[in-house]
Protein backbone atom coordinates (compact mmCIF):
# COMPACT_ATOMS: atom_id res chain seq x y z
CA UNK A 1 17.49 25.14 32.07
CA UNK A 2 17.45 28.53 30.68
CA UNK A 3 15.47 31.93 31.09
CA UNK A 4 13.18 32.01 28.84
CA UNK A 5 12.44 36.14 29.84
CA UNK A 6 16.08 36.87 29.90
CA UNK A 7 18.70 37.37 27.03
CA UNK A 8 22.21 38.53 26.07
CA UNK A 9 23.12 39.84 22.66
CA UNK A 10 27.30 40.20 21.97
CA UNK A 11 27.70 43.30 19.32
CA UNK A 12 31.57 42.57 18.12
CA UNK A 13 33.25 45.45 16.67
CA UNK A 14 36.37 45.14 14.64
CA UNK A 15 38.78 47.95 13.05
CA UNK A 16 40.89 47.17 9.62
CA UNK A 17 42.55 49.92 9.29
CA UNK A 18 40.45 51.74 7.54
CA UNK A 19 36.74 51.32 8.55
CA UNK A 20 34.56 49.88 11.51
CA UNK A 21 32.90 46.70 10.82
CA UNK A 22 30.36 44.32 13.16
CA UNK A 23 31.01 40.73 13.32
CA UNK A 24 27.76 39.01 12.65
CA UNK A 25 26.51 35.31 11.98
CA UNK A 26 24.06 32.98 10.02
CA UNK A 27 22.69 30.13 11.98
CA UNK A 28 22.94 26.70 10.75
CA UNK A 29 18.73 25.65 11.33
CA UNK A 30 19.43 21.85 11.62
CA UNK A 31 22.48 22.02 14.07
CA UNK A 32 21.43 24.44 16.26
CA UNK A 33 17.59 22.71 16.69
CA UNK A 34 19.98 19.61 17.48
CA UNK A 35 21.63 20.86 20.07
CA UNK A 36 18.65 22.89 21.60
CA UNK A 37 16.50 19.23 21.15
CA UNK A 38 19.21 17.50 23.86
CA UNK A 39 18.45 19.78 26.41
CA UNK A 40 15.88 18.99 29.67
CA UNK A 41 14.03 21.84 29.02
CA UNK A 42 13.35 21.87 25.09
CA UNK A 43 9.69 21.33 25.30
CA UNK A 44 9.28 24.29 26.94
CA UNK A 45 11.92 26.68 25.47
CA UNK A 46 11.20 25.59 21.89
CA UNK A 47 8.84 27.95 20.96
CA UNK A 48 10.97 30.58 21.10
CA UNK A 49 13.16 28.90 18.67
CA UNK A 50 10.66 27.51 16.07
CA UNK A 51 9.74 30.79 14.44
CA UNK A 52 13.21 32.08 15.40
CA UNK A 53 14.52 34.37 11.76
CA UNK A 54 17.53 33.28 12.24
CA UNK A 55 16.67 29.67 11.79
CA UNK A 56 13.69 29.99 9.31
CA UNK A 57 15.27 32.82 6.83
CA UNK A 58 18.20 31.91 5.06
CA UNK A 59 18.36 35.59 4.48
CA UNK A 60 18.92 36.94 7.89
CA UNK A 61 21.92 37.88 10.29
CA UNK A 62 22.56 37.82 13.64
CA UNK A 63 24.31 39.35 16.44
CA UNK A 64 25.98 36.58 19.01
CA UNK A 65 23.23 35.82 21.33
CA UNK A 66 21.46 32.94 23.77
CA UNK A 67 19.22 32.75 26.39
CA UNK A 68 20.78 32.96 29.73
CA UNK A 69 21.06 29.56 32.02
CA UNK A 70 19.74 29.80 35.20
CA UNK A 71 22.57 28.83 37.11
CA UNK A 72 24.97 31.47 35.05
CA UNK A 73 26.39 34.88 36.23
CA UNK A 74 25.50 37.06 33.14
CA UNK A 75 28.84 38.31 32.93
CA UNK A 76 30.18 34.89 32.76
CA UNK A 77 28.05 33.39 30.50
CA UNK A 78 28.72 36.60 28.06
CA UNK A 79 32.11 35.68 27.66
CA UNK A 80 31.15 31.56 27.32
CA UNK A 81 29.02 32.44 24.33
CA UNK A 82 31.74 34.76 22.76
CA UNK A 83 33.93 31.63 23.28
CA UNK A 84 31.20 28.93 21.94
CA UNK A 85 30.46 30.81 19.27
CA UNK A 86 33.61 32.32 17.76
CA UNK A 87 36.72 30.65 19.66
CA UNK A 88 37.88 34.07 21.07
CA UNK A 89 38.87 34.42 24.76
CA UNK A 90 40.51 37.13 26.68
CA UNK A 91 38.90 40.34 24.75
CA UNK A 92 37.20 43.63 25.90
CA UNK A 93 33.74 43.09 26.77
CA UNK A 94 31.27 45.75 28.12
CA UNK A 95 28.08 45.82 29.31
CA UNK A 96 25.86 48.78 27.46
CA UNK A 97 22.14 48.45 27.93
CA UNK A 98 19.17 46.49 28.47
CA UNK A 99 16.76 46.18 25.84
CA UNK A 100 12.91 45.64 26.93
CA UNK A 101 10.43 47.43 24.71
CA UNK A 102 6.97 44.58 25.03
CA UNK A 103 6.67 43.75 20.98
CA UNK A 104 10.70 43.37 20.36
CA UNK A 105 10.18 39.55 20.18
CA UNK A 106 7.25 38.36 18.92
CA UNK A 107 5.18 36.45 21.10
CA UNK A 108 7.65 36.15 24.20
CA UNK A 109 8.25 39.05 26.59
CA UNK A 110 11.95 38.88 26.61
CA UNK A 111 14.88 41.59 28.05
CA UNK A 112 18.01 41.13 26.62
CA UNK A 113 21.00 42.64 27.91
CA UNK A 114 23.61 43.96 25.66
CA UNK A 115 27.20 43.97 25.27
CA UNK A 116 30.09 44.86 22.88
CA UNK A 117 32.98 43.37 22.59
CA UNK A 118 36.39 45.36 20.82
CA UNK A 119 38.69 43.10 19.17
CA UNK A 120 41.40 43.41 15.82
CA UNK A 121 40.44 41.04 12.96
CA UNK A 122 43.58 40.81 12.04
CA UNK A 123 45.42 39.41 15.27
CA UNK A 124 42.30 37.26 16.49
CA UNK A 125 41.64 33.70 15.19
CA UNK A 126 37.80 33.11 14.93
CA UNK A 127 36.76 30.04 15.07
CA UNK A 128 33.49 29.36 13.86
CA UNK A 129 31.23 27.10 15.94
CA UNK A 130 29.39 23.89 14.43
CA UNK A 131 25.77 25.61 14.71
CA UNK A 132 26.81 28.39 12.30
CA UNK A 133 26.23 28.59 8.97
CA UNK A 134 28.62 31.37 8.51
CA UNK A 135 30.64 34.52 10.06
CA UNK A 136 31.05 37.58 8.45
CA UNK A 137 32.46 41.19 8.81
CA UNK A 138 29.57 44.06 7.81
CA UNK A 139 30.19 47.60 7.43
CA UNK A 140 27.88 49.59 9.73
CA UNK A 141 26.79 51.49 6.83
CA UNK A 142 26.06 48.28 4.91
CA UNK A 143 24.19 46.45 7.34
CA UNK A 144 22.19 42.78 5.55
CA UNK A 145 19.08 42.15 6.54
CA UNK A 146 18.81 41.40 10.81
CA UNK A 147 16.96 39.23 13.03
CA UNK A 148 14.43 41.20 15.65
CA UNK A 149 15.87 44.54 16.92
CA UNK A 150 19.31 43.57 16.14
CA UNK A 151 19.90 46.56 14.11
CA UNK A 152 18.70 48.94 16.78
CA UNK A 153 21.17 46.59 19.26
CA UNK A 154 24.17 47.52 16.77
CA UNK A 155 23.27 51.41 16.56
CA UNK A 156 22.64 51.67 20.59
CA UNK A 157 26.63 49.57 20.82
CA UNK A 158 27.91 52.32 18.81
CA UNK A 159 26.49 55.16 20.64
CA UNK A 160 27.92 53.72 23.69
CA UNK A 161 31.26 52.87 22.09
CA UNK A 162 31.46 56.75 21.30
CA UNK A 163 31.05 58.01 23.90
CA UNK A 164 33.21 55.73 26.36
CA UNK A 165 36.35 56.01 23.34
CA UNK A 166 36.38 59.72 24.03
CA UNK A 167 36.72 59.68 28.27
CA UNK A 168 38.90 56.16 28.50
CA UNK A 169 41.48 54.33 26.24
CA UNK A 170 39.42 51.13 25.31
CA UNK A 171 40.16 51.89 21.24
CA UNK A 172 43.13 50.44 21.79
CA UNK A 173 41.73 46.94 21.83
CA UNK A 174 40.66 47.64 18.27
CA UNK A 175 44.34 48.14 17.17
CA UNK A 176 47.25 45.75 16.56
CA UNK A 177 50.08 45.68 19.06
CA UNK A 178 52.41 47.55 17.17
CA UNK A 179 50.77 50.51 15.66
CA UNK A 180 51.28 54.11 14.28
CA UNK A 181 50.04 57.63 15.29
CA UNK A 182 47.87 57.79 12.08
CA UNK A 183 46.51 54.33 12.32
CA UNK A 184 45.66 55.67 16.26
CA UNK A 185 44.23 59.19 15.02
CA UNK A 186 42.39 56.91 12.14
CA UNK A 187 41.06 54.64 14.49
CA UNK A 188 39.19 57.77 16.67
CA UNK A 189 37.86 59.89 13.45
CA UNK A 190 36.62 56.26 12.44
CA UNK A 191 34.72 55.80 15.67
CA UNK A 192 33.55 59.61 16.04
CA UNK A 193 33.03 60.24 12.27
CA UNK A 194 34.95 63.16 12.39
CA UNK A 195 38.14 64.52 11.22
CA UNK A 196 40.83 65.90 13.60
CA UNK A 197 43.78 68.49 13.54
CA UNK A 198 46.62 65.87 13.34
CA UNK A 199 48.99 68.60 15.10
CA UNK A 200 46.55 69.15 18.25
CA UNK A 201 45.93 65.33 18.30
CA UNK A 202 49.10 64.54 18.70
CA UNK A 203 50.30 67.17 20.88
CA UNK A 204 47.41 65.58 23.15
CA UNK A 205 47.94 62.16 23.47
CA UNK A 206 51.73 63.00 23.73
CA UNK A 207 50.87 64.89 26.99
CA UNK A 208 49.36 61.79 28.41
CA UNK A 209 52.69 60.00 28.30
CA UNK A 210 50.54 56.76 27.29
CA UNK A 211 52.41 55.32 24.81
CA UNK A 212 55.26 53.58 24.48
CA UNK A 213 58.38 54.19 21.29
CA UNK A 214 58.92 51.04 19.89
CA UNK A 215 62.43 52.11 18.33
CA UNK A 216 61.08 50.13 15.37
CA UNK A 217 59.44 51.18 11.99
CA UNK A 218 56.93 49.89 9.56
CA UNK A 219 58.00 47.02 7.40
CA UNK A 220 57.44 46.24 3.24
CA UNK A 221 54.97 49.97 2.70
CA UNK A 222 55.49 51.90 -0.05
CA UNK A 223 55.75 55.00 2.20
CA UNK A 224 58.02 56.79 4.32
CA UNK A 225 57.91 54.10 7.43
CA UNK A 226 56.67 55.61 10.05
CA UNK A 227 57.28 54.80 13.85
CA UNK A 228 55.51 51.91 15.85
CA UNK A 229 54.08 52.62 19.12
CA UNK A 230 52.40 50.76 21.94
CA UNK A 231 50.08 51.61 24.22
CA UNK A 232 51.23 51.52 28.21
CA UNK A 233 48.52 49.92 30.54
CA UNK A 234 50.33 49.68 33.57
CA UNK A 235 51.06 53.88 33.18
CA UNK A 236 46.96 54.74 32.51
CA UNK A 237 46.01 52.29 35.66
CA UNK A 238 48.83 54.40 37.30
CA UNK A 239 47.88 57.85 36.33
CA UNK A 240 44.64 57.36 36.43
CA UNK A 241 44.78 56.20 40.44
CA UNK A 242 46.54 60.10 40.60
CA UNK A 243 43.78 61.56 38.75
CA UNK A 244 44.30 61.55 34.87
CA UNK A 245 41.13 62.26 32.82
CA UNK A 246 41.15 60.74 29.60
CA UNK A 247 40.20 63.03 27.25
CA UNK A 248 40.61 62.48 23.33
CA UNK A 249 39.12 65.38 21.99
């Protein structure tokens, strides 16, 4: 059985290098009325279905979200639909907000409680699930047409997103591995949509002592290679415990 009051909407964010983009998805009508018809409770859960946008315009794109099961932790079941729906397991997830105005759902009073997930699109395998149509990467400033509220879901993720990137290190799930000091000062004017003084950037983060010299380079660019850094976890958990603030700007 599910709650049919109670909600959770995934906003995944992903970083190319260049731009920051928001995973979303087209539902495939046919499958997904299949699998919600083989449940106990469909009689009573499939009206909020029916009339669903996501399953009656071909048009429209979603953010990853279900109704929660009653017998599910939220926080569990966040992570189980990130895995149903996209194969991904293991990635930052964070809960942001809950979403409740009375007329955000047509017909149903329903909260839904938000999250965001940070992942790199280029070092995650997404898998699409069966009751998909399709998965695609949107730039936030060229947003398709969205189911419900989704698009105020998306802009209240980023606000959040903003504002945690500058006080704690979490843009580093957005990055690959291996990565420069420009791709890392990219990634932050990206996020804050503003430029930075390289110099005073980099004097910064060097004072944190957070990241780690590779002692390797960038292969095949048509560039000067520049060096490849890491980011060191086990330092911020252990600097932090003596009192580092993360601060970016």
């Amino acid at each position: 059985m599910i709650l049919k009051s109670v909600s959770i909407d995934c906003v995944i964010f992903g970083f190319d290098g260049n731009s920051l983009k928001v995973l979303l998805s087209q539902n495939n009508p046919e499958e997904t009325l299949k699998q919600l018809s083989e449940q106990d409770d469909y009689e009573d859960i499939k009206e909020l279905y029916m009339e669903h946008p996501s399953l009656t315009d071909p048009r429209c794109w979603n953010v990853f979200g279900a109704h929660i099961p009653v017998d599910k932790d939220i926080d569990d079941f966040a992570r189980e639909l990130l895995l149903m729906a996209t194969g991904m397991n293991d990635v930052f997830l964070n809960q942001y907000y809950c979403f409740g105005k009375v007329n955000r759902v047509p017909k149903n009073r329903v909260l839904t409680i938000g999250y965001y997930a940070l992942i790199n699109p280029a070092h995650h395998l997404i898998k699409k699930s069966i009751a998909l149509n399709d998965l695609k990467w949107f730039k936030l400033d060229h947003l398709p047409k969205l189911s419900f509220d989704h698009g105020e879901i998306i802009k209240k993720a980023l606000e959040h997103l903003r504002n945690e990137v500058r006080y704690k290190p979490i843009g580093f799930h957005l990055l690959p591995d291996k990565f420069t000091l420009t791709e890392f000062q990219t990634l932050y004017e990206t996020i804050l949509d503003k430029k930075m003084d390289t110099r005073n950037f980099r004097k910064k983060i060097a004072k944190m002592d957070l990241l780690i010299d590779t002692e390797e380079k960038q292969e095949n660019v048509s560039h000067r290679a520049a060096k490849l850094y890491r980011f060191d976890e086990q330092i911020y958990n252990h600097l932090k415990a003596e009192g580092l603030k993360f601060r970016i700007e």
